[in-house]
C-alpha atoms as a PDB file:
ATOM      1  CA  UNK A   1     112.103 118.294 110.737  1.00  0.00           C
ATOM      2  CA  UNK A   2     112.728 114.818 110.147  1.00  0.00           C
ATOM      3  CA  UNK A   3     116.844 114.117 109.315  1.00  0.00           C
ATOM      4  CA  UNK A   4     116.806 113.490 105.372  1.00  0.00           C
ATOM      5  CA  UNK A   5     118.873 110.074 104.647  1.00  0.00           C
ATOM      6  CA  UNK A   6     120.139 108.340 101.504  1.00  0.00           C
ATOM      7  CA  UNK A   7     120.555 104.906 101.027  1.00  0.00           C
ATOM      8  CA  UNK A   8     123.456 103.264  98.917  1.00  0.00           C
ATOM      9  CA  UNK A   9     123.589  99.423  98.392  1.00  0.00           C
ATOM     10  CA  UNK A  10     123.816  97.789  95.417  1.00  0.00           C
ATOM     11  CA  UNK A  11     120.873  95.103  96.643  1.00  0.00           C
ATOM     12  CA  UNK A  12     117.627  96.257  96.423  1.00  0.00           C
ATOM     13  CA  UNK A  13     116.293  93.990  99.386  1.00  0.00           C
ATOM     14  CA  UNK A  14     119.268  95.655 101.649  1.00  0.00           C
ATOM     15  CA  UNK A  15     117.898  99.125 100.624  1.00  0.00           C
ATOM     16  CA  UNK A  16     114.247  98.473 101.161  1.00  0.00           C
ATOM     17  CA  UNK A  17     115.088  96.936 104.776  1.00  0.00           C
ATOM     18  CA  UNK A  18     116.968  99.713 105.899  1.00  0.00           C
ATOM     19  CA  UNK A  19     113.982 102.222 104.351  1.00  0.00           C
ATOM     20  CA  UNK A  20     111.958 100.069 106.521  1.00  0.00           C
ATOM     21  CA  UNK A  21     113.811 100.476 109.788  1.00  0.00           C
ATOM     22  CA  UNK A  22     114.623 104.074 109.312  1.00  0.00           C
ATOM     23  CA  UNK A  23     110.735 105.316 108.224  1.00  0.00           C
ATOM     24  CA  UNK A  24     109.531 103.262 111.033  1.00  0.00           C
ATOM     25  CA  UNK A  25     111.677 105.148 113.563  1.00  0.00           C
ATOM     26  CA  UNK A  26     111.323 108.823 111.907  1.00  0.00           C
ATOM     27  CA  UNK A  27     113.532 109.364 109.700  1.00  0.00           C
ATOM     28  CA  UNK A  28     112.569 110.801 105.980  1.00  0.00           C
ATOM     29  CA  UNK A  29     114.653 108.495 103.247  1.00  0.00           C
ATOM     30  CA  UNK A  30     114.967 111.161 100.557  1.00  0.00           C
ATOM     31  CA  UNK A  31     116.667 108.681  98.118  1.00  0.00           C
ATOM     32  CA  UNK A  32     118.535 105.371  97.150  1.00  0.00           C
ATOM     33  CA  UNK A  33     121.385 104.730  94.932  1.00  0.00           C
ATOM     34  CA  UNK A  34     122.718 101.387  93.390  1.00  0.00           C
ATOM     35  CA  UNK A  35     126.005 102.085  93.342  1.00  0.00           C
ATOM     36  CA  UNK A  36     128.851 104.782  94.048  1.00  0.00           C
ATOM     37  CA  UNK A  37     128.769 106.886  91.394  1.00  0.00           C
ATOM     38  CA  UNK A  38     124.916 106.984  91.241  1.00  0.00           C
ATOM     39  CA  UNK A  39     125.360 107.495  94.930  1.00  0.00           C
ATOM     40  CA  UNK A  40     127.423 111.003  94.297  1.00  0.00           C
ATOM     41  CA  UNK A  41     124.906 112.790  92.022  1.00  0.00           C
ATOM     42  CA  UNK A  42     121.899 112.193  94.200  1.00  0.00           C
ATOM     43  CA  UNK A  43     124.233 113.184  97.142  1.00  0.00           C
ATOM     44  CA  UNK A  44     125.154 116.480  95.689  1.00  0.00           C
ATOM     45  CA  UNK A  45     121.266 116.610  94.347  1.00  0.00           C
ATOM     46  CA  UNK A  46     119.760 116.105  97.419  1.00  0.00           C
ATOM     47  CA  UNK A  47     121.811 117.123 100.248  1.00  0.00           C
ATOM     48  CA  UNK A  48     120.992 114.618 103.170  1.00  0.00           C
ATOM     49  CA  UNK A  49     121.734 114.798 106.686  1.00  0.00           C
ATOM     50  CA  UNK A  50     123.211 111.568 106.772  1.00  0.00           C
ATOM     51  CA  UNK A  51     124.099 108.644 103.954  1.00  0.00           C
ATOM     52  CA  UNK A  52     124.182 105.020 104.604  1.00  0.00           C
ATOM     53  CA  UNK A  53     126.463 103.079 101.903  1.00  0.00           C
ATOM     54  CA  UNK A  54     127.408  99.367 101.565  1.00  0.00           C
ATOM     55  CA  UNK A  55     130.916  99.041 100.825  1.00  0.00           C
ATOM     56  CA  UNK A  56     130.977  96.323  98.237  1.00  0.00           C
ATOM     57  CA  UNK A  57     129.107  97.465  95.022  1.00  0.00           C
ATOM     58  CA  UNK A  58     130.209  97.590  91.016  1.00  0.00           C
ATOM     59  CA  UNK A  59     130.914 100.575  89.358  1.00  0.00           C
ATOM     60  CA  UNK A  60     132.188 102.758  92.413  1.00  0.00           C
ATOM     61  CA  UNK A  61     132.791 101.127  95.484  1.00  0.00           C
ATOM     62  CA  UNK A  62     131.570 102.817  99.051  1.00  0.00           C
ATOM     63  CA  UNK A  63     134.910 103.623  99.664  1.00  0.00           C
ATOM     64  CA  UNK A  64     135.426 105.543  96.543  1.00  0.00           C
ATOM     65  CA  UNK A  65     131.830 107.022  96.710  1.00  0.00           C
ATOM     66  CA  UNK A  66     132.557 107.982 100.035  1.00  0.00           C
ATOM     67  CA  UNK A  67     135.824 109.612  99.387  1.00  0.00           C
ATOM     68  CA  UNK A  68     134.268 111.621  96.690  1.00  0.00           C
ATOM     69  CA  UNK A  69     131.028 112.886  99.100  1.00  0.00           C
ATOM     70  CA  UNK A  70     133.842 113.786 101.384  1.00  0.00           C
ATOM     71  CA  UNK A  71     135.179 116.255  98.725  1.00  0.00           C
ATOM     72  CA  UNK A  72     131.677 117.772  98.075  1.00  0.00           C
ATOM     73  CA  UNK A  73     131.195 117.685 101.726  1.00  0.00           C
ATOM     74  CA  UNK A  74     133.872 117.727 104.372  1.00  0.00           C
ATOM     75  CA  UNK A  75     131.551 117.723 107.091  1.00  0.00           C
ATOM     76  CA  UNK A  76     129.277 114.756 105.124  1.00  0.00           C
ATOM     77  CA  UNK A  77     128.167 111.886 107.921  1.00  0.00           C
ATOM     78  CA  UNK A  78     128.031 108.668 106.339  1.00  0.00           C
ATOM     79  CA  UNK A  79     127.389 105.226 107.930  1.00  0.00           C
ATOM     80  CA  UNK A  80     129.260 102.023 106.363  1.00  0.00           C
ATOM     81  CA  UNK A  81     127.020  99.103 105.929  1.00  0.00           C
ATOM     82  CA  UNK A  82     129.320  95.636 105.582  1.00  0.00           C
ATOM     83  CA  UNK A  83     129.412  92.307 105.564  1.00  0.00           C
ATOM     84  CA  UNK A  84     131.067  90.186 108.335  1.00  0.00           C
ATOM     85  CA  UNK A  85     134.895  89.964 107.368  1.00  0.00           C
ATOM     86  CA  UNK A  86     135.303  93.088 105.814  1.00  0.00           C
ATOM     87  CA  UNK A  87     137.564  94.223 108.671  1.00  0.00           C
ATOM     88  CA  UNK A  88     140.257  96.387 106.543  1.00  0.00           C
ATOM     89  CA  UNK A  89     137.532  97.478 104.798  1.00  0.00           C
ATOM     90  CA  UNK A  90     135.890  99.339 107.622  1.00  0.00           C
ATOM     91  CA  UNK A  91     139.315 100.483 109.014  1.00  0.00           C
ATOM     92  CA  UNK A  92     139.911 102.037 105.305  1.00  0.00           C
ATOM     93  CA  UNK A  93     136.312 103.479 105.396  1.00  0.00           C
ATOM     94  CA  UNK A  94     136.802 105.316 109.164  1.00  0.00           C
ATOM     95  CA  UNK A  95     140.025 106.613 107.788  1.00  0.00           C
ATOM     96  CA  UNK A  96     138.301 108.120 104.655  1.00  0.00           C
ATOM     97  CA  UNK A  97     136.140 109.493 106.505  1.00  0.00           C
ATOM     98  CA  UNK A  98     133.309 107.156 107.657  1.00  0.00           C
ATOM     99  CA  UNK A  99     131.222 108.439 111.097  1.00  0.00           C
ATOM    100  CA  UNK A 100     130.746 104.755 112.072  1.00  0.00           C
ATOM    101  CA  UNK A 101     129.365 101.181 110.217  1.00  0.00           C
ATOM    102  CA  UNK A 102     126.903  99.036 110.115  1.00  0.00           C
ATOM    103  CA  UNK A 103     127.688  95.205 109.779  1.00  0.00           C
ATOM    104  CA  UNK A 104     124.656  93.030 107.848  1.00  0.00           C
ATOM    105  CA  UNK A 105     122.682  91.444 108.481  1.00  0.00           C
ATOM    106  CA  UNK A 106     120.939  94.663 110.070  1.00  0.00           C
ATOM    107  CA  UNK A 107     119.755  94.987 113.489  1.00  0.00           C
ATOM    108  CA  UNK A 108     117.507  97.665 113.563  1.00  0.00           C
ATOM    109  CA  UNK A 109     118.139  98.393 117.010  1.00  0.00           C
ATOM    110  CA  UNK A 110     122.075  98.923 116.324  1.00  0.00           C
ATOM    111  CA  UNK A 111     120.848 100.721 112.893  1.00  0.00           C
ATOM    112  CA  UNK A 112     119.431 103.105 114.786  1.00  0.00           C
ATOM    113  CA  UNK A 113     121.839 103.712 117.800  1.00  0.00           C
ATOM    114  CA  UNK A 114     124.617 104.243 114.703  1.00  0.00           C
ATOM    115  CA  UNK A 115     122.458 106.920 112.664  1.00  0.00           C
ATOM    116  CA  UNK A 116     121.043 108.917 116.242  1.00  0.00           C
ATOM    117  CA  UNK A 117     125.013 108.716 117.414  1.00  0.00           C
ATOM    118  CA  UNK A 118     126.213 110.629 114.322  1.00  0.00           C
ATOM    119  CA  UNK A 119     123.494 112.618 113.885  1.00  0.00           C
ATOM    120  CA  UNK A 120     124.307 113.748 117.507  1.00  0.00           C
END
């Protein structure tokens, strides 16, 4: 079975390229969320495998999203996506809980070494 993956970023371009990447290389994208809180409900909804979430978005912020999947889920794998200087972001997302991240723009080849690596 194909791992089940749901995308968070606020931009709708950033979602649809990482769809791309991911569906090209196997993997089922079972949903997409805009922002945190969105990103919570469809988590608990639909259970993926493995989440990918940008850390700057309004209403909840990856971080906070990601904090809250992590009380749902202790054993949730999510993959931060970031911009470039978002440094103490990242370290704050690895210590709430983050498997690895993802800086944009996306390569697909390190896109996919990041999602097969916490998949295991």
């Amino acid at each position: 079975m194909a791992n089940r993956i749901l995308i968070v970023d606020d931009a709708a371009f950033m979602r649809m390229m990482i769809r791309d990447i991911l569906t090209k290389n196997g993997y089922d994208v079972v949903g997409e969320a805009p922002d945190g809180s969105v990103a919570v409900e469809k988590f608990k909804e639909l259970k993926p495998d493995l989440t990918t979430m940008d850390i700057t978005m309004p209403e909840m912020d990856g971080i906070a999203a990601l904090k809250e999947i992590k009380k749902l889920d202790p054993n949730a794998k999510v993959i931060m996506c970031s911009a470039m200087g978002q440094q103490a972001m990242v370290i704050d997302a690895i210590q709430a809980g983050a498997k690895d991240f993802i800086v944009k723009p996306f390569q697909a080849d390190r896109v996919i070494e990041a999602i097969k690596k916490t998949l295991g």
